[in-house]
Protein backbone atom coordinates (compact mmCIF):
# COMPACT_ATOMS: atom_id res chain seq x y z
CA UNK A 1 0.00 0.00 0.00
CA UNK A 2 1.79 3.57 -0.94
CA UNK A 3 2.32 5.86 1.38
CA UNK A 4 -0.61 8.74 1.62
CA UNK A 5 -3.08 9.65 3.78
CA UNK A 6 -3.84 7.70 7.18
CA UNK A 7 -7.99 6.94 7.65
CA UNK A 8 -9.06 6.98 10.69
CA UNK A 9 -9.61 3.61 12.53
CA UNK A 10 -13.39 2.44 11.21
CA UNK A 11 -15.90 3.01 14.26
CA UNK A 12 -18.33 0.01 15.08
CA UNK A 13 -21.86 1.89 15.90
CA UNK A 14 -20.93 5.37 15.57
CA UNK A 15 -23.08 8.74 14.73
CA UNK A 16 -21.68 8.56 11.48
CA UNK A 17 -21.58 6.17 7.76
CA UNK A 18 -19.35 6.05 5.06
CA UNK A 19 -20.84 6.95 1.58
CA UNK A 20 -18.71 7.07 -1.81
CA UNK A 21 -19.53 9.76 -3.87
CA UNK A 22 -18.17 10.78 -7.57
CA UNK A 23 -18.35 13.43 -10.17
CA UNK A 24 -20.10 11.56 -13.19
CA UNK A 25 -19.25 13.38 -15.88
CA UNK A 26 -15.49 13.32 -15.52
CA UNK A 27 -12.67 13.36 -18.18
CA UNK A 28 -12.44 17.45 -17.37
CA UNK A 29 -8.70 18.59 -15.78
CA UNK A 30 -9.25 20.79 -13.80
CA UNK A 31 -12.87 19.16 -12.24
CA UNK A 32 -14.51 20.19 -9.18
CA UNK A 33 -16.37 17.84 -6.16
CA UNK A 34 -18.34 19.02 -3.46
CA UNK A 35 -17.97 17.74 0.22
CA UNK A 36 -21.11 17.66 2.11
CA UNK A 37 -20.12 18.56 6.25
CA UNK A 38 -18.13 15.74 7.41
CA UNK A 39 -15.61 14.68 10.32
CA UNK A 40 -13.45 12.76 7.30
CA UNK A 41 -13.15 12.68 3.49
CA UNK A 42 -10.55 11.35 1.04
CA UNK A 43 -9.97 12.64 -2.22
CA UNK A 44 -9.42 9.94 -5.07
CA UNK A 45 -8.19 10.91 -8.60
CA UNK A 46 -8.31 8.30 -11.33
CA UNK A 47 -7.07 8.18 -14.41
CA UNK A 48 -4.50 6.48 -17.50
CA UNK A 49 -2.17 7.22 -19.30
CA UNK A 50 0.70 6.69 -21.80
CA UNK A 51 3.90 4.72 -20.36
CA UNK A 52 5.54 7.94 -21.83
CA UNK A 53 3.20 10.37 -20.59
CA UNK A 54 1.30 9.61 -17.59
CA UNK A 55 0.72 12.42 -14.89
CA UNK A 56 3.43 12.50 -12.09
CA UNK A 57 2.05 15.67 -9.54
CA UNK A 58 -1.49 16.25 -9.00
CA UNK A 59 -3.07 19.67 -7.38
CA UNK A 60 -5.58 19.75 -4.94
CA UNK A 61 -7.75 22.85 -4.00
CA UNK A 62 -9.26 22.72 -0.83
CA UNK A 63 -11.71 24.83 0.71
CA UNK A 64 -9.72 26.47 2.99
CA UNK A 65 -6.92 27.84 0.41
CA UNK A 66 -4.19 25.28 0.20
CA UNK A 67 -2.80 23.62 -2.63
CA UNK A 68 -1.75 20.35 -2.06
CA UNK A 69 0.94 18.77 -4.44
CA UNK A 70 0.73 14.75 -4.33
CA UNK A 71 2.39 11.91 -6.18
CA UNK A 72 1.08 9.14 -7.47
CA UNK A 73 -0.91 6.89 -4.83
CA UNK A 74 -1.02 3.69 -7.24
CA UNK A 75 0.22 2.63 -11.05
CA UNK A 76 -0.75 -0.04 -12.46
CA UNK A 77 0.00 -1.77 -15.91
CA UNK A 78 -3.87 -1.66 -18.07
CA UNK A 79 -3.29 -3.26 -21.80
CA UNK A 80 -0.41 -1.21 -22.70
CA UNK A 81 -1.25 2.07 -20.88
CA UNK A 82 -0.64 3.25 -17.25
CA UNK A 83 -3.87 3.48 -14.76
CA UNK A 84 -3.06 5.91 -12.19
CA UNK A 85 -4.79 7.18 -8.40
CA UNK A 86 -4.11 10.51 -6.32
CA UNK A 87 -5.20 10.47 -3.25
CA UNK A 88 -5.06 13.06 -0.59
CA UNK A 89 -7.52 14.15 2.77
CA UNK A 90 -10.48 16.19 1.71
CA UNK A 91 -12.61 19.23 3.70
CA UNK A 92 -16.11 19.96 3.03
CA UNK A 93 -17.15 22.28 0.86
CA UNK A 94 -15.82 22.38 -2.84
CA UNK A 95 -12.61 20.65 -3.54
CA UNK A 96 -10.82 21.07 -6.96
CA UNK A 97 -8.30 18.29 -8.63
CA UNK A 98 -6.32 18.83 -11.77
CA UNK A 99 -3.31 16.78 -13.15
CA UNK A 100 0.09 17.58 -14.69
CA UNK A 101 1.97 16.57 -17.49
CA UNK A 102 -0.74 14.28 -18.64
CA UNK A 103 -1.57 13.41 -22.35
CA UNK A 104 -5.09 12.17 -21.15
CA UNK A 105 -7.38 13.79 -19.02
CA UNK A 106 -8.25 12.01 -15.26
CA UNK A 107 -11.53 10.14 -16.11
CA UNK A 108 -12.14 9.87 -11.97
CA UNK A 109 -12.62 12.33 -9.08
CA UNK A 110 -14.29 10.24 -6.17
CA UNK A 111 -14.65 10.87 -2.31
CA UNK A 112 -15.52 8.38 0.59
CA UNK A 113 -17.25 10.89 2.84
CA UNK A 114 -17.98 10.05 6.31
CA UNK A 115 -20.52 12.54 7.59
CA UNK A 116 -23.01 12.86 11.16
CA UNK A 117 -25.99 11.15 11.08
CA UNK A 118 -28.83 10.30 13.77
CA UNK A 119 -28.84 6.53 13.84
CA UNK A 120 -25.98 4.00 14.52
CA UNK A 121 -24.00 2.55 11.56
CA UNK A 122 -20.73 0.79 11.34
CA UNK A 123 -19.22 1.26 7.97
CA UNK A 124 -15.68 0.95 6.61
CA UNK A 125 -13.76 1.38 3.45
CA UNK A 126 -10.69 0.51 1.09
CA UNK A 127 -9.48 2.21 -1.67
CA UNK A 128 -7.28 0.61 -4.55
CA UNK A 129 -6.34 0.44 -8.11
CA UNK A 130 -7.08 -3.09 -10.36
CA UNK A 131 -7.51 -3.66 -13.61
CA UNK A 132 -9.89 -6.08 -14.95
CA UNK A 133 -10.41 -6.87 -19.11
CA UNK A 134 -12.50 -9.66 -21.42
CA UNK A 135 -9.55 -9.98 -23.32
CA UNK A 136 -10.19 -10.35 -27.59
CA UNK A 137 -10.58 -13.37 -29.34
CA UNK A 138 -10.39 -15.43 -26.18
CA UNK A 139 -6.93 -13.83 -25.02
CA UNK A 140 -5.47 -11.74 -23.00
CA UNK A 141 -8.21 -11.78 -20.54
CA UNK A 142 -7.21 -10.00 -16.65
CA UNK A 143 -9.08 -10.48 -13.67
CA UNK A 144 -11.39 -10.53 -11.63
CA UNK A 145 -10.30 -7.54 -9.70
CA UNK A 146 -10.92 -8.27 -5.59
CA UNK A 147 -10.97 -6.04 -2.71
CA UNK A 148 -11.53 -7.22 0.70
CA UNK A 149 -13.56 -5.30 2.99
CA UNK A 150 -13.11 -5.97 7.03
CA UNK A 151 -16.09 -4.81 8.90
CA UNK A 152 -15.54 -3.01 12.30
CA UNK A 153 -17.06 -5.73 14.32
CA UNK A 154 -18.55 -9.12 13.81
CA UNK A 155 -22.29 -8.62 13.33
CA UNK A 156 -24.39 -9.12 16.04
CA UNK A 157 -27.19 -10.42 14.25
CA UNK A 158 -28.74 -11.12 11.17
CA UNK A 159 -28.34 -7.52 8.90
CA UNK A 160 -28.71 -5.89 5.65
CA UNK A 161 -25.12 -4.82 4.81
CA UNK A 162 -25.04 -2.07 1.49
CA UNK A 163 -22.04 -1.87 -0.64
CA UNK A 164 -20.76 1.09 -2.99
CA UNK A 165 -18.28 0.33 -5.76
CA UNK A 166 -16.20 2.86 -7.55
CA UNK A 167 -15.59 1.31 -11.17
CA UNK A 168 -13.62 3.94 -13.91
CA UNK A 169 -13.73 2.53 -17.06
CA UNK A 170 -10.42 2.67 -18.71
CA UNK A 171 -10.89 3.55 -22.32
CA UNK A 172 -14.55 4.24 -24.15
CA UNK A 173 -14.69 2.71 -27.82
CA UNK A 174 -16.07 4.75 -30.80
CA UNK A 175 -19.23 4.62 -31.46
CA UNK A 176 -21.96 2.02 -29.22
CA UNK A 177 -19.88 0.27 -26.88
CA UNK A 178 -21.69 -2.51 -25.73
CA UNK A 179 -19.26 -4.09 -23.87
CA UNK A 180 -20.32 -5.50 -20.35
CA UNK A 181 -18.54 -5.80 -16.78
CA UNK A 182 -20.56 -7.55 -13.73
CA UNK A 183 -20.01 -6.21 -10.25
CA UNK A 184 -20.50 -9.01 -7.02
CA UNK A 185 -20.44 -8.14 -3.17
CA UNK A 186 -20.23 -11.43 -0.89
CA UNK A 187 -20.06 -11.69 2.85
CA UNK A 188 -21.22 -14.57 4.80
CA UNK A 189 -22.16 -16.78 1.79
CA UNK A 190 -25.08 -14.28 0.53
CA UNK A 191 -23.95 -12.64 -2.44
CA UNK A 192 -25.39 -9.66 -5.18
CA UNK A 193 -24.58 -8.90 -8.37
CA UNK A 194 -25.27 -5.92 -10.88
CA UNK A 195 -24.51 -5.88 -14.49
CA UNK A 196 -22.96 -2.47 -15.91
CA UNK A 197 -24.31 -2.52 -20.01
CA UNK A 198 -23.01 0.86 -20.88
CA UNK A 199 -19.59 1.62 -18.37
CA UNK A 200 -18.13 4.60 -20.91
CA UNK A 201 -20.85 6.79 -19.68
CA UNK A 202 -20.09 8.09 -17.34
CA UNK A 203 -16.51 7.24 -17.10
CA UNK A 204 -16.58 6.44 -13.05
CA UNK A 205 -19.62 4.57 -11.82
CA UNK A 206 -20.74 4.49 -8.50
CA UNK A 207 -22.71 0.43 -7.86
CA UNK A 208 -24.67 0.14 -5.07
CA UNK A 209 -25.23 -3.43 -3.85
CA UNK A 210 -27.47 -4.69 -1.13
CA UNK A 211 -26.56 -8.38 1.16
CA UNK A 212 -30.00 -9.09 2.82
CA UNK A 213 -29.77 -10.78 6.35
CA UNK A 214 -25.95 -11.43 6.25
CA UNK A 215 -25.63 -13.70 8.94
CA UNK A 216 -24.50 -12.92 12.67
CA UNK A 217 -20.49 -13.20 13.04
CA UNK A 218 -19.46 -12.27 9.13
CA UNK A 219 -16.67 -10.42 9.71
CA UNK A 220 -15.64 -9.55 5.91
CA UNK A 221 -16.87 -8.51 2.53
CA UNK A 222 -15.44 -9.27 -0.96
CA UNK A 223 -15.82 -7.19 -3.92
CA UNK A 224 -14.84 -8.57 -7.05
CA UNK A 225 -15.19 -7.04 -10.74
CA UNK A 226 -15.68 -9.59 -13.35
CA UNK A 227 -15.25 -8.39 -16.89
CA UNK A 228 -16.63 -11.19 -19.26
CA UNK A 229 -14.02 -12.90 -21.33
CA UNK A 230 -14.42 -12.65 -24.91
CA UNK A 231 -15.70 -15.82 -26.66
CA UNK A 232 -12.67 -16.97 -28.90
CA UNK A 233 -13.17 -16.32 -32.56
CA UNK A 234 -15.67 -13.21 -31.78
CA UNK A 235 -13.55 -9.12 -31.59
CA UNK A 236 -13.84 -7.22 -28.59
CA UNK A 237 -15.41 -4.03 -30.69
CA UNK A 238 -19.12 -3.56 -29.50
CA UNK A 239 -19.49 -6.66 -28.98
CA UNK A 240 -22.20 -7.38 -26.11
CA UNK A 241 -20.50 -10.60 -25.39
CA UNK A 242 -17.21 -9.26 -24.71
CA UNK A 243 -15.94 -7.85 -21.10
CA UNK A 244 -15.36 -3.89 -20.83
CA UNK A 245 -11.90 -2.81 -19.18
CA UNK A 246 -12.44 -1.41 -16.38
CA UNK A 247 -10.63 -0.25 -12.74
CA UNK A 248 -11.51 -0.88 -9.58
CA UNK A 249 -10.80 1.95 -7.34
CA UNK A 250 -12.30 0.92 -4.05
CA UNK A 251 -15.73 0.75 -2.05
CA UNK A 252 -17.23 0.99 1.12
CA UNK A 253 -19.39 -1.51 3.30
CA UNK A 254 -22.01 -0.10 5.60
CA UNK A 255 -24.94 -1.12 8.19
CA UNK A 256 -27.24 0.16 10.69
CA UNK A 257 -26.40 -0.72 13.86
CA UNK A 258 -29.16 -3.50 15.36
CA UNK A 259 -29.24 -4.40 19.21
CA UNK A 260 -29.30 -8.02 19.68
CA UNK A 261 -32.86 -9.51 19.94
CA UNK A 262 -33.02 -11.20 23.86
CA UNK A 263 -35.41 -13.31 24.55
CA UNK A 264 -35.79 -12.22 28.50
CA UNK A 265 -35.76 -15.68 30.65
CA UNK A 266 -38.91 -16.27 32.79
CA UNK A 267 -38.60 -15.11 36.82
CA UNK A 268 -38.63 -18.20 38.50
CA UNK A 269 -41.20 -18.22 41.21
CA UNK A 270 -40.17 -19.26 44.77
CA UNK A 271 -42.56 -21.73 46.84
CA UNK A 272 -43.32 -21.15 49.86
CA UNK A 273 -41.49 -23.22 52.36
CA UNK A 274 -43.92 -24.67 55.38
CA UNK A 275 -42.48 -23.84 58.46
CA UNK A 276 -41.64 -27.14 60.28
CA UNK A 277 -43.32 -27.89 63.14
CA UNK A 278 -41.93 -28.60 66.50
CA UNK A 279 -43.49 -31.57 68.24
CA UNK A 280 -43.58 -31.54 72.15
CA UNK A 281 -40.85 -34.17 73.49
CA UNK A 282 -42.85 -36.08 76.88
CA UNK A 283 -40.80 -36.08 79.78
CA UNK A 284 -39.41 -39.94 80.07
CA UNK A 285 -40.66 -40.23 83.83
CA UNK A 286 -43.94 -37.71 84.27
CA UNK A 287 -43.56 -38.37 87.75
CA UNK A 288 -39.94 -37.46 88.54
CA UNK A 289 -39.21 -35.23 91.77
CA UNK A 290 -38.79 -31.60 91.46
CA UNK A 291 -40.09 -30.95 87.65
CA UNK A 292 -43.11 -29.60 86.89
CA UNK A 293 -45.05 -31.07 83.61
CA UNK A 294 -48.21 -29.56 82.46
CA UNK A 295 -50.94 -31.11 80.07
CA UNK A 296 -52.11 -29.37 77.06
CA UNK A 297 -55.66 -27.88 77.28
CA UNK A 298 -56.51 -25.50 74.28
CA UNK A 299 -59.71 -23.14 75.34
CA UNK A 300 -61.42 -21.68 72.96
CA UNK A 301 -59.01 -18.47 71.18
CA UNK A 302 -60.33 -15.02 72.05
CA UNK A 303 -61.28 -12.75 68.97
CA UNK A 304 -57.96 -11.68 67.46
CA UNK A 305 -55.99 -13.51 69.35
CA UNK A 306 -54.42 -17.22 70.11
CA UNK A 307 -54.40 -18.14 73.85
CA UNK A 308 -53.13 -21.52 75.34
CA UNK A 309 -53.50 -22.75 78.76
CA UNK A 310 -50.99 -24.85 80.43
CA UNK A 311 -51.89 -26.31 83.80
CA UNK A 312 -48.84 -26.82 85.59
CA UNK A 313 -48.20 -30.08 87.84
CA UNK A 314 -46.15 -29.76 90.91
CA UNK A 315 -44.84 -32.36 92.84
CA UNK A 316 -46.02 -31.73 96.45
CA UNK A 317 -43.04 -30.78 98.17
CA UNK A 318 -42.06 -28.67 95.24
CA UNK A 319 -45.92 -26.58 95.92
CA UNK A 320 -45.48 -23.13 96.33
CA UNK A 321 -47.75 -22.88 99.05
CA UNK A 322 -45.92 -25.62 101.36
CA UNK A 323 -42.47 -24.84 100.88
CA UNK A 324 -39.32 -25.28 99.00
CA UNK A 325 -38.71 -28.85 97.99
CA UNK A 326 -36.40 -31.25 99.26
CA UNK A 327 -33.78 -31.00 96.95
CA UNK A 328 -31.36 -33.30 98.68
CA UNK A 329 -29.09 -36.50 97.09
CA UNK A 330 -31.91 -38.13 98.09
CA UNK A 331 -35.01 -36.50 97.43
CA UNK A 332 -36.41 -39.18 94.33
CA UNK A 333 -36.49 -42.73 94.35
CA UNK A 334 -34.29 -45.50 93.11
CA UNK A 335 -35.11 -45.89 89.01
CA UNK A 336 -37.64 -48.20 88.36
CA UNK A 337 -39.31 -47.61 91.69
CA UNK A 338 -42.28 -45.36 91.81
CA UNK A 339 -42.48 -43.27 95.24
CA UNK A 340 -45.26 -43.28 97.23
CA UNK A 341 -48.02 -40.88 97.79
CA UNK A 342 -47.71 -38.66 100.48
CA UNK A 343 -50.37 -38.85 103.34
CA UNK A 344 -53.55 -37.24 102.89
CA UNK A 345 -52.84 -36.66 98.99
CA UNK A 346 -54.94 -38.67 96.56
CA UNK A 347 -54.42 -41.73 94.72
CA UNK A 348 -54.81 -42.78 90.99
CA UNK A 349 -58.12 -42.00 90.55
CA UNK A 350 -58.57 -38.93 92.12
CA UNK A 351 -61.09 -36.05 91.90
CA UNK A 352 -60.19 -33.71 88.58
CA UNK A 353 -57.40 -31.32 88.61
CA UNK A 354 -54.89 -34.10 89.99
CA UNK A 355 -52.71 -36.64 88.70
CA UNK A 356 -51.97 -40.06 89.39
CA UNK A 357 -49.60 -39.22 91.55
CA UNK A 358 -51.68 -36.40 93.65
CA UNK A 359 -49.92 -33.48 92.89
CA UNK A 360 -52.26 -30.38 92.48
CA UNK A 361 -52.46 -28.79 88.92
CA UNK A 362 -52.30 -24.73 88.73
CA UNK A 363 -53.04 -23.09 85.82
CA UNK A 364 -50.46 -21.03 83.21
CA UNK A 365 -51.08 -19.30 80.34
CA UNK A 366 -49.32 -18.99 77.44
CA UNK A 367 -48.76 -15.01 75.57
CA UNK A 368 -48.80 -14.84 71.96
CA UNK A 369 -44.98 -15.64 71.30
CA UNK A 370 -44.92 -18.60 74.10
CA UNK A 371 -44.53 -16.25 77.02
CA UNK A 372 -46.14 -17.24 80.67
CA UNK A 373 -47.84 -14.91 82.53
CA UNK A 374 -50.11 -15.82 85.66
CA UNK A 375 -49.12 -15.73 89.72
CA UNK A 376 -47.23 -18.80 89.55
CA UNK A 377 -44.88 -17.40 86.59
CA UNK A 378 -44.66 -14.21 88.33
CA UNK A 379 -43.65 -15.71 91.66
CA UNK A 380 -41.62 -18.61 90.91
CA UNK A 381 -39.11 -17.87 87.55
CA UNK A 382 -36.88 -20.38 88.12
CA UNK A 383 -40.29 -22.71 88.29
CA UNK A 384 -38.81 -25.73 84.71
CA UNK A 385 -41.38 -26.07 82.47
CA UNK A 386 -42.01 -29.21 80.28
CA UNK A 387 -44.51 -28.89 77.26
């Protein structure tokens, strides 16, 4: 690649596109393009000429005042003539191009003009200089020219991707040329093609091709320019069978910028988890000394409320109202052996409110929460509780 200007890095989903733009009626020296507002532009100036006289300095006017002197960007060797580029940063507003020393005036003035826009594009470009010929009589046939196009960023999804192709044809016949050259963009195996049946006029053509739903992850697009080659025994002159010759000077791949399509994933729904529930452990011995066990008796709730009453068994010697109870090494029989009832205190069998054993019941209640309340939890809080 010649040295010349430096592009700026291509942009994936930007405020900006690429567009290629040429004068169409060129084969003037000096001619004159107009930029629309832009943040870039490059100036292309195409032409041939003889190996003897071909242009070596091009002048550039641009808006601002400055001339700008370049050399040749490209040469190549085009059927016994010399194609030729100039390239060189443009500004908006009118930019002027004329060549030097040239036998043949530049057929070519092009500019790939990024410019602000409201939607998202990525878009990219590549400029270059290929020559591409039908050949006569079934010889001397060049080509296809091919130009690879590297896209900003894989695509994201499915997308229409549009292509513009600067073509300069190198050298219109006399008369009705009706020579042909086909034009293909491909990127991720979808391809388009357009057919140029009259390339002399004008001498640059801009082709615009359109992918439809270029798949997601294409990275690349190829340009190529066919020029048809020339059935052997048939002349190249007007012939509609025969392939034009033609340039490629570059093109530029564009697309709107499409967020991904996300199918959102369903909130899963949490169950609600049942609490467990705590069964009451009995007491192994109900009649042990010193512990006080209590037998569920639900009353009817009061409105708004739960309420529980426990009635609360105490051994006899443990009773609050006959004293603290014997708490010595002693105080409760050998295992396996029940103790006896004390005098006077009733035996299985006894009126209601009394156990087997004869201790008296006395009522607690139960808060909300599991909290006692009642004279014997107020006066006794070290009173153990079994439930």
């Amino acid at each position: 690649r010649p040295a010349g200007p430096t592009p700026p890095p291509p942009a994936s989903c930007e405020r900006a596109v690429l567009d290629l733009t040429a004068v169409r009626d060129a084969g003037q020296n000096p001619q004159t393009i107009t930029i629309p507002p832009s943040s870039w532009s490059l100036i292309q100036v195409g032409g041939k000429g003889f190996r003897e006289a071909f242009p070596t300095q091009a002048l550039v006017t641009l808006p601002n005042g400055p001339v700008v002197t370049l050399a040749p960007s490209r040469q190549v060797e085009a059927g016994g003539v010399i194609g030729y580029t100039f390239e060189t940063e443009g500004q908006a507003g009118e930019v002027t191009a004329a060549v030097r020393d040239a036998r043949d005036t530049p057929k070519a003035l092009v500019a790939y003009v990024r410019h602000p826009t409201d939607a998202l594009f990525s878009s990219t470009f590549s400029t270059t200089l290929q020559y591409a010929w039908g050949g006569d009589n079934g010889h001397g046939a060049v080509g296809p020219a091919r130009l690879g196009l590297v896209l900003p960023a894989p695509l994201a999804q499915r997308t229409d991707v549009t292509v513009q192709v600067a073509v300069m044809d190198k050298d219109p016949q006399e008369g009705n040329d009706q020579r042909t050259v086909r034009v293909r963009a491909v990127a991720g195996g979808v391809s388009a093609d357009v057919t140029l049946t009259d390339p002399d006029a004008p001498l640059v053509n801009v082709v615009t091709l359109t992918l439809p739903d270029v798949p997601a992850g294409t990275e690349q697009v190829q340009v190529l320019l066919y020029s048809p080659i020339t059935p052997a025994g048939q002349s190249q002159w007007n012939n509609p069978d025969a392939g034009d010759s033609v340039m490629l000077l570059g093109a530029v791949a564009q697309h709107a910028c499409v967020a991904p399509t996300v199918t959102p994933s369903p909130t899963p729904t949490a169950s609600p988890t049942a609490s467990p529930t705590a069964s009451p452990t009995p007491s192994p011995d109900r009649h042990r000394d010193g512990l006080a066990h209590a037998d569920r008796r639900t009353p009817p709730a009061g409105p708004g409320r739960a309420h529980h009453a426990l009635h609360l068994r105490w051994p006899a010697a443990a009773h609050p109202r006959r004293g603290a109870p014997d708490l010595g090494p002693h105080h409760c029989c050998a295992p396996g052996r029940r103790r006896a009832a004390a005098p006077g205190r009733p035996r299985p069998g006894g009126p209601p409110g009394h156990d087997q054993g004869g201790e008296p019941d006395l009522p607690l209640h139960l808060r909300p929460g599991g909290q006692p309340h009642g004279s014997v939890a107020g006066r006794h809080p070290g009173a153990l509780l079994h439930v």
